[in-house]
N, C-alpha and C. Protein backbone atom coordinates (compact mmCIF):
# COMPACT_ATOMS: atom_id res chain seq x y z
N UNK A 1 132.14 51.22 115.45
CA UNK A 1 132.42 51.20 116.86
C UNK A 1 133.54 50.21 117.13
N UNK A 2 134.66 50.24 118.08
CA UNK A 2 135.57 49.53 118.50
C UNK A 2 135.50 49.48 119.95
N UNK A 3 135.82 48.59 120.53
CA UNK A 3 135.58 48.05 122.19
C UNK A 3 137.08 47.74 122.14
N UNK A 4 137.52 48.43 123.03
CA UNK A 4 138.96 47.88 123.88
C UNK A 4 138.89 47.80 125.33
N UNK A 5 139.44 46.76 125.61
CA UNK A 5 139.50 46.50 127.11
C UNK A 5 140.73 46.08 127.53
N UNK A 6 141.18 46.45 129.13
CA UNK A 6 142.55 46.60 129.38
C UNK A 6 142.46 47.43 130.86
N UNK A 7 143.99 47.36 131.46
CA UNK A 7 143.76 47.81 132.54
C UNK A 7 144.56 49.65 132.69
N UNK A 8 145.18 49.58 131.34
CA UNK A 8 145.66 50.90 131.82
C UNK A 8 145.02 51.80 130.80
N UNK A 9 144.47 52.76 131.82
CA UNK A 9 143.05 53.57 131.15
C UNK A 9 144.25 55.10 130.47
N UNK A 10 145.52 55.26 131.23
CA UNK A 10 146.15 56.19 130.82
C UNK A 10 146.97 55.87 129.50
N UNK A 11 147.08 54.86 129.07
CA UNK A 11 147.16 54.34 127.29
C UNK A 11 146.29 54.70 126.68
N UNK A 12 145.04 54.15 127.07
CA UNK A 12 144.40 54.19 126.23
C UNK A 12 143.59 55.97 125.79
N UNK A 13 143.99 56.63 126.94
CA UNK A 13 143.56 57.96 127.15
C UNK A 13 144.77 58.73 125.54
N UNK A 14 145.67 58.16 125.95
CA UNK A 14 146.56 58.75 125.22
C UNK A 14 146.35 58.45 123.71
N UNK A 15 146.05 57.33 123.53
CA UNK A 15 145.41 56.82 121.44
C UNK A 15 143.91 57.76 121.39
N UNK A 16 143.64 58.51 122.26
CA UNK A 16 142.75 59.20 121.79
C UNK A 16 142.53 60.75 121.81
N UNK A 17 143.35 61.12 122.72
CA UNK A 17 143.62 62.36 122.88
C UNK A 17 144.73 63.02 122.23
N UNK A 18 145.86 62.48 121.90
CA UNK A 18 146.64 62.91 120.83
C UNK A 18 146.43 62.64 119.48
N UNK A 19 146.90 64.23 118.83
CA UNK A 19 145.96 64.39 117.29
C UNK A 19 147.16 63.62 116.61
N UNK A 20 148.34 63.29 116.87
CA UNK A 20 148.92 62.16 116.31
C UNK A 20 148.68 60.51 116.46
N UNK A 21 147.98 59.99 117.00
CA UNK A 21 147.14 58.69 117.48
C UNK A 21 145.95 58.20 116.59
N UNK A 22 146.27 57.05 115.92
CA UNK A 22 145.52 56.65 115.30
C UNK A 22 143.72 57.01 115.57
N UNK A 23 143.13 57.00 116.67
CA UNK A 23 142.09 57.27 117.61
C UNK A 23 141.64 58.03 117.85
N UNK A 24 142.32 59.45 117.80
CA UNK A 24 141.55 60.75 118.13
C UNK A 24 140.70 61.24 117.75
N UNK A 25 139.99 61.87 119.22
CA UNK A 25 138.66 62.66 118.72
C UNK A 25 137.83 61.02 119.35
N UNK A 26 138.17 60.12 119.14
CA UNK A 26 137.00 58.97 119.88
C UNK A 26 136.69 59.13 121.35
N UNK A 27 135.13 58.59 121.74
CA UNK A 27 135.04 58.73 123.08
C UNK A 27 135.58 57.23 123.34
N UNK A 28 136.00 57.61 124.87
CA UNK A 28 135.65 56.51 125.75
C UNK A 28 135.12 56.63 127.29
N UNK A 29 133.89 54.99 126.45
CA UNK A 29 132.78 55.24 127.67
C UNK A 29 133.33 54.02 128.43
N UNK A 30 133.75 54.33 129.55
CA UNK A 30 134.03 53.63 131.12
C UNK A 30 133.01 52.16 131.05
N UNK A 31 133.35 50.88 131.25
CA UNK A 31 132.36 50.00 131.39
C UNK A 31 132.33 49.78 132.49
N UNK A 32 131.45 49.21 133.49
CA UNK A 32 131.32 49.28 135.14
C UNK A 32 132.02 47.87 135.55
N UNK A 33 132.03 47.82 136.55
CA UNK A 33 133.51 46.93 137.14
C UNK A 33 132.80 45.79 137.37
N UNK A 34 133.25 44.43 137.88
CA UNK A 34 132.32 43.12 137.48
C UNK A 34 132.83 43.20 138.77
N UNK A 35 131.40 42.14 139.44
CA UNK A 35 131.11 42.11 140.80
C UNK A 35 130.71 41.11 140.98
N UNK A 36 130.16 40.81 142.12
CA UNK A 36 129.80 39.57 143.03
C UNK A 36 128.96 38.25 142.26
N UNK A 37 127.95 39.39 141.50
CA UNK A 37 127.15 39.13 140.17
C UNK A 37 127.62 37.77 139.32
N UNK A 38 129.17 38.70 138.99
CA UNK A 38 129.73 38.16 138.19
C UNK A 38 130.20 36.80 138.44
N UNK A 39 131.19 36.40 139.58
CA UNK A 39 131.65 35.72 139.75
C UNK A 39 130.86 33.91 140.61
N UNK A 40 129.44 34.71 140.80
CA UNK A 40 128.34 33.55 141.22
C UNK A 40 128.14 33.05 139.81
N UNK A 41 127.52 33.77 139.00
CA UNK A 41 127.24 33.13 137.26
C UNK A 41 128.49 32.72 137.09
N UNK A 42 129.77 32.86 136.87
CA UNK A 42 130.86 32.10 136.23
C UNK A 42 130.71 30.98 137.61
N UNK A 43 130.59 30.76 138.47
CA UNK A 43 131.35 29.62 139.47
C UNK A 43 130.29 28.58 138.68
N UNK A 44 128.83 28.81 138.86
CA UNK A 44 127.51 28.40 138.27
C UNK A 44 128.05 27.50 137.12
N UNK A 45 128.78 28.33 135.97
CA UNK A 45 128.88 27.94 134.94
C UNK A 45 129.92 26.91 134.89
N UNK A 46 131.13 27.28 135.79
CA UNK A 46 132.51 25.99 135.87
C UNK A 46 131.56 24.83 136.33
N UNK A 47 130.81 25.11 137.35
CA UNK A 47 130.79 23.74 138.23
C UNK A 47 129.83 23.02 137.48
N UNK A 48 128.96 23.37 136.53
CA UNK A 48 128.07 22.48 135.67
C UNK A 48 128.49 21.41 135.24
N UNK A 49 130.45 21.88 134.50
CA UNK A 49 131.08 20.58 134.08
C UNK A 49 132.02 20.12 134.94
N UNK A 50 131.75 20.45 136.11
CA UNK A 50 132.64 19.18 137.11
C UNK A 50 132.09 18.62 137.94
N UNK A 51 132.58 17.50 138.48
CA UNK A 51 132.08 16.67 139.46
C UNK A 51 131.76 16.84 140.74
N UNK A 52 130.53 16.49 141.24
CA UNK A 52 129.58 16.69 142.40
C UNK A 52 130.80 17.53 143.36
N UNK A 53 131.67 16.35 143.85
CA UNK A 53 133.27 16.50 144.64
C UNK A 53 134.33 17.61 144.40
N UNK A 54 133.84 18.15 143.17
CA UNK A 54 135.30 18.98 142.66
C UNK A 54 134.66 20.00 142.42
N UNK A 55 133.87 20.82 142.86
CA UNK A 55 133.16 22.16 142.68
C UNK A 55 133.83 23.06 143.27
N UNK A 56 133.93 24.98 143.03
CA UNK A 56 133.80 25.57 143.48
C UNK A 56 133.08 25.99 144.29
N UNK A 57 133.61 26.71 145.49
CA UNK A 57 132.37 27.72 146.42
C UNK A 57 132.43 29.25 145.93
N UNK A 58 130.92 29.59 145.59
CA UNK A 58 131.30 31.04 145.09
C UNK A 58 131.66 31.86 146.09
N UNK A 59 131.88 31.95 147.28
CA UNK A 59 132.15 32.79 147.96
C UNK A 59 133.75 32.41 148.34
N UNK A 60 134.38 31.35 147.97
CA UNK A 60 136.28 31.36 147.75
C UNK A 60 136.09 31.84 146.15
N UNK A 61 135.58 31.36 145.44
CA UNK A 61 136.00 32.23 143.60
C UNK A 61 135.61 33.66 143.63
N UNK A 62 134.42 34.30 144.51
CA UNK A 62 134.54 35.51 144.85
C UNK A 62 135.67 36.38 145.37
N UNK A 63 136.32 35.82 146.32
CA UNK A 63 137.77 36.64 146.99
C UNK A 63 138.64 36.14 146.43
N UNK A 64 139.13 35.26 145.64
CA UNK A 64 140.20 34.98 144.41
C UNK A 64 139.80 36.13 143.57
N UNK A 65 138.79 36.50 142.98
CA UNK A 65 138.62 37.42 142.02
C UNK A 65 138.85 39.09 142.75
N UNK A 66 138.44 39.05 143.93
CA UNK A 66 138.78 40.55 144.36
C UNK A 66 140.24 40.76 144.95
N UNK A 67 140.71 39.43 145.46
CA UNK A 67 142.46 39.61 145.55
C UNK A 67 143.18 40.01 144.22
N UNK A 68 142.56 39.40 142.81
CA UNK A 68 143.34 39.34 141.93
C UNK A 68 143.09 40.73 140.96
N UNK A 69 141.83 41.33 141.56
CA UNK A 69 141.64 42.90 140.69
C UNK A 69 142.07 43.88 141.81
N UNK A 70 142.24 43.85 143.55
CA UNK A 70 143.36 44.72 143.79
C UNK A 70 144.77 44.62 143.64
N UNK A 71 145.08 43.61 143.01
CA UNK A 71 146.58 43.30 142.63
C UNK A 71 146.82 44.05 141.03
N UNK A 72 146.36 43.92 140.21
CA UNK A 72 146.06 44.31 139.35
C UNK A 72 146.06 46.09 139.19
N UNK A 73 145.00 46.54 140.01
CA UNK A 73 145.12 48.47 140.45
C UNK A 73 146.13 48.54 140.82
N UNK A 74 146.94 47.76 141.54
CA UNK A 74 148.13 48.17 142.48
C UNK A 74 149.35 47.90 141.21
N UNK A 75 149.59 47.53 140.33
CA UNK A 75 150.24 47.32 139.54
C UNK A 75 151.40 46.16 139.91
């Protein structure tokens, strides 16, 4: 099994669907998009090693993270 991750799904469509591509004939299964979930456990995890004063709020590291994945779709 190989895991690739990345944002352009039409590359990677292409190493597998052409019978000249190292890849072909492999599936690829879609992994689900990281969410709100996500970004409370990572703030959780920064702010463990910083100071009382210098913490994140997960709800500003939340909309840093969704500004920076519609920037990202948008190319």
């Amino acid at each position: 099994m190989l895991v690739f991750t990345g944002s352009s799904r039409d590359k990677l469509a292409h190493l597998v669907m052409n019978s000249r591509m190292p890849f072909y004939g492999s599936q690829v299964t879609p992994f689900p998009l990281l969410d709100r979930n996500f970004t409370d456990e990572f703030t959780k995890s920064v702010n463990r090693a910083l100071a009382a004063g210098n913490r994140f709020e997960p709800a500003a590291v939340y909309q840093a993270f969704m500004m920076a994945r519609s920037k990202i779709r948008r190319g």
